[in-house]
Protein backbone atom coordinates (compact mmCIF):
# COMPACT_ATOMS: atom_id res chain seq x y z
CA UNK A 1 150.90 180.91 104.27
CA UNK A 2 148.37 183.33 102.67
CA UNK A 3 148.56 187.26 103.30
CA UNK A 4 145.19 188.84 103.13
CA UNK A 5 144.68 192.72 103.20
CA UNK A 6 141.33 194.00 104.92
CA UNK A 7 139.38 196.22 102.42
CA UNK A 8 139.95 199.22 103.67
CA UNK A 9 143.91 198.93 103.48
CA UNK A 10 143.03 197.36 99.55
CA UNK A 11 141.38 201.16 99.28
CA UNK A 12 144.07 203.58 100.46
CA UNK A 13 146.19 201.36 98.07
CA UNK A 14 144.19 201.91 94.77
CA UNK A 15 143.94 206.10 95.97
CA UNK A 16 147.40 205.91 96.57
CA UNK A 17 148.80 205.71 93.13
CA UNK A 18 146.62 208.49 92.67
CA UNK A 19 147.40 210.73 95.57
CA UNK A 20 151.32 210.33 94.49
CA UNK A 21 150.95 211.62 91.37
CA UNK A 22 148.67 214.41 92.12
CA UNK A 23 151.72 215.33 94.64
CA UNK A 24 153.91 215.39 91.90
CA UNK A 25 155.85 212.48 93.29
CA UNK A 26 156.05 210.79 89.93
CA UNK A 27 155.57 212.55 86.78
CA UNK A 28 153.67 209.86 85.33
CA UNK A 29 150.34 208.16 86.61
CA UNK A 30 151.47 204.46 85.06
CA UNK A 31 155.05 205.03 87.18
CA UNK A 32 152.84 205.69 90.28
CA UNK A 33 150.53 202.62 89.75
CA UNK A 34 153.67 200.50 89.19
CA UNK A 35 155.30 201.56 92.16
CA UNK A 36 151.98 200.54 94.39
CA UNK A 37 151.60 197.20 92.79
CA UNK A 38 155.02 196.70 93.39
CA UNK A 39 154.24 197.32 96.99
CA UNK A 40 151.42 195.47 97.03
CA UNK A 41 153.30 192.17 95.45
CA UNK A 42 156.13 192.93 97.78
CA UNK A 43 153.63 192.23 101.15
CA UNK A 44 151.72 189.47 99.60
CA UNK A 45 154.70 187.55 98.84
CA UNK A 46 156.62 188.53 101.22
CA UNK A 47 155.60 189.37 104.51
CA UNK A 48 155.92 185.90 105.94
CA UNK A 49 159.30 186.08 105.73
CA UNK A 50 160.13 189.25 106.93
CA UNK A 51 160.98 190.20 110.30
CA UNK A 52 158.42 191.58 112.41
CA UNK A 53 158.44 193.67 115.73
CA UNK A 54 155.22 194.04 117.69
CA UNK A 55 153.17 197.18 116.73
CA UNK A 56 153.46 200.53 119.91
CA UNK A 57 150.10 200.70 121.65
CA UNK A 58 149.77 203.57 119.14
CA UNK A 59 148.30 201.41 116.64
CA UNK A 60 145.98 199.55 118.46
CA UNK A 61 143.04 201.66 117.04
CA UNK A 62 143.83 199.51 114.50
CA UNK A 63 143.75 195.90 116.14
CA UNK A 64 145.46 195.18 119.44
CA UNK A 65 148.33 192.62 119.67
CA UNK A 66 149.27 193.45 115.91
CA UNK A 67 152.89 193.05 114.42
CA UNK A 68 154.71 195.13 111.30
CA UNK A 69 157.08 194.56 109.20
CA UNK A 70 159.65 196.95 106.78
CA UNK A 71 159.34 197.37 103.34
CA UNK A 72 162.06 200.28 101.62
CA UNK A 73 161.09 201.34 98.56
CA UNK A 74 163.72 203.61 98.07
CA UNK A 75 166.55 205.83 99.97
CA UNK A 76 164.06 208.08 101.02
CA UNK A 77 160.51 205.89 101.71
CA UNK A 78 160.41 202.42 103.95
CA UNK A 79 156.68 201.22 104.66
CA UNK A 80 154.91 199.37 107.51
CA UNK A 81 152.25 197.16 106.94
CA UNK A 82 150.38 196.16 110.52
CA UNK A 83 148.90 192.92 110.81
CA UNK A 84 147.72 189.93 113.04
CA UNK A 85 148.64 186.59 112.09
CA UNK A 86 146.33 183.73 112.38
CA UNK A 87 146.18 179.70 112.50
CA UNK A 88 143.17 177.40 110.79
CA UNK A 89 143.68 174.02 109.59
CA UNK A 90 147.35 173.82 109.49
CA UNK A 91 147.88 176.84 107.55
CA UNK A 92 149.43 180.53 108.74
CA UNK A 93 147.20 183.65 107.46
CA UNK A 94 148.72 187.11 107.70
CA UNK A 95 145.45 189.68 108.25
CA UNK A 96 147.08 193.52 107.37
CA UNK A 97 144.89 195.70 109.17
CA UNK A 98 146.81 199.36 108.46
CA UNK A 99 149.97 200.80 106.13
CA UNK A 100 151.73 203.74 106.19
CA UNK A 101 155.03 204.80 105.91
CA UNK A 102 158.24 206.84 107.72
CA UNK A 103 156.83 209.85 106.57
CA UNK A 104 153.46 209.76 108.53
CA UNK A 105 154.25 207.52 111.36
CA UNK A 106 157.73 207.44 112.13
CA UNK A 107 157.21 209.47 115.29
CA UNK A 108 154.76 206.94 116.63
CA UNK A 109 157.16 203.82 115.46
C-alpha cells in the first residue's frame, strides 16, 4: 500500500508550519515544522489502516466518491485527510486530494 499526496495538499503542508507559527501557535518555528512532519509521517504510514467514512458531498469540489480518515494531534486539534483509493497491479494506492482540520471544517463534517 503506498499513500501519495497530490501537490497541492504537499503545498499547504510546507506553508503550514509557517502559518502556525506566525499565529503564535508555537513559539518556535522548528516546534511548528516538527509538528507538520509529524503529521505528514502520521498519513503516509498510516492511513491504510485507519478507519475511514465516506467524505459529505461538501467535499466533492475536491474529488467525488472520496473517503477521510482522523488524525488527533492533540486535545484540542484532530485532522482529516480526503482521499480516493486506487488498485494497479496488485497493489492499494491511497491518492489525498484535501486536509484540514475541526477547526475549519467541522461544520461541513
Amino acid at each position: 500500500m503506498q499513500v501519495i499526496l497530490l501537490p497541492e495538499v504537499l503545498d499547504y503542508l510546507l506553508e503550514l508550519s509557517e502559518i502556525l507559527y506566525e499565529k503564535k501557535y508555537f513559539s518556535f518555528e522548528t516546534t511548528a515544522q516538527m509538528y507538520v512532519l509529524e503529521l505528514y509521517d502520521d498519513i503516509v504510514n498510516n492511513l491504510p489502516k485507519k478507519r475511514h467514512k465516506p467524505a459529505p458531498k461538501y467535499f466533492d469540489r475536491y474529488g467525488k466518491g472520496m473517503k477521510y480518515a482522523s488524525f488527533k494531534k492533540n486535545r484540542h486539534t484532530t485532522w482529516y485527510p480526503f482521499f480516493d483509493t486506487y488498485q494497479q497491479n496488485g497493489d492499494t494506492f491511497f491518492l489525498v486530494r484535501y486536509i484540514s482540520n475541526n477547526h475549519v471544517i467541522a461544520q461541513y463534517l
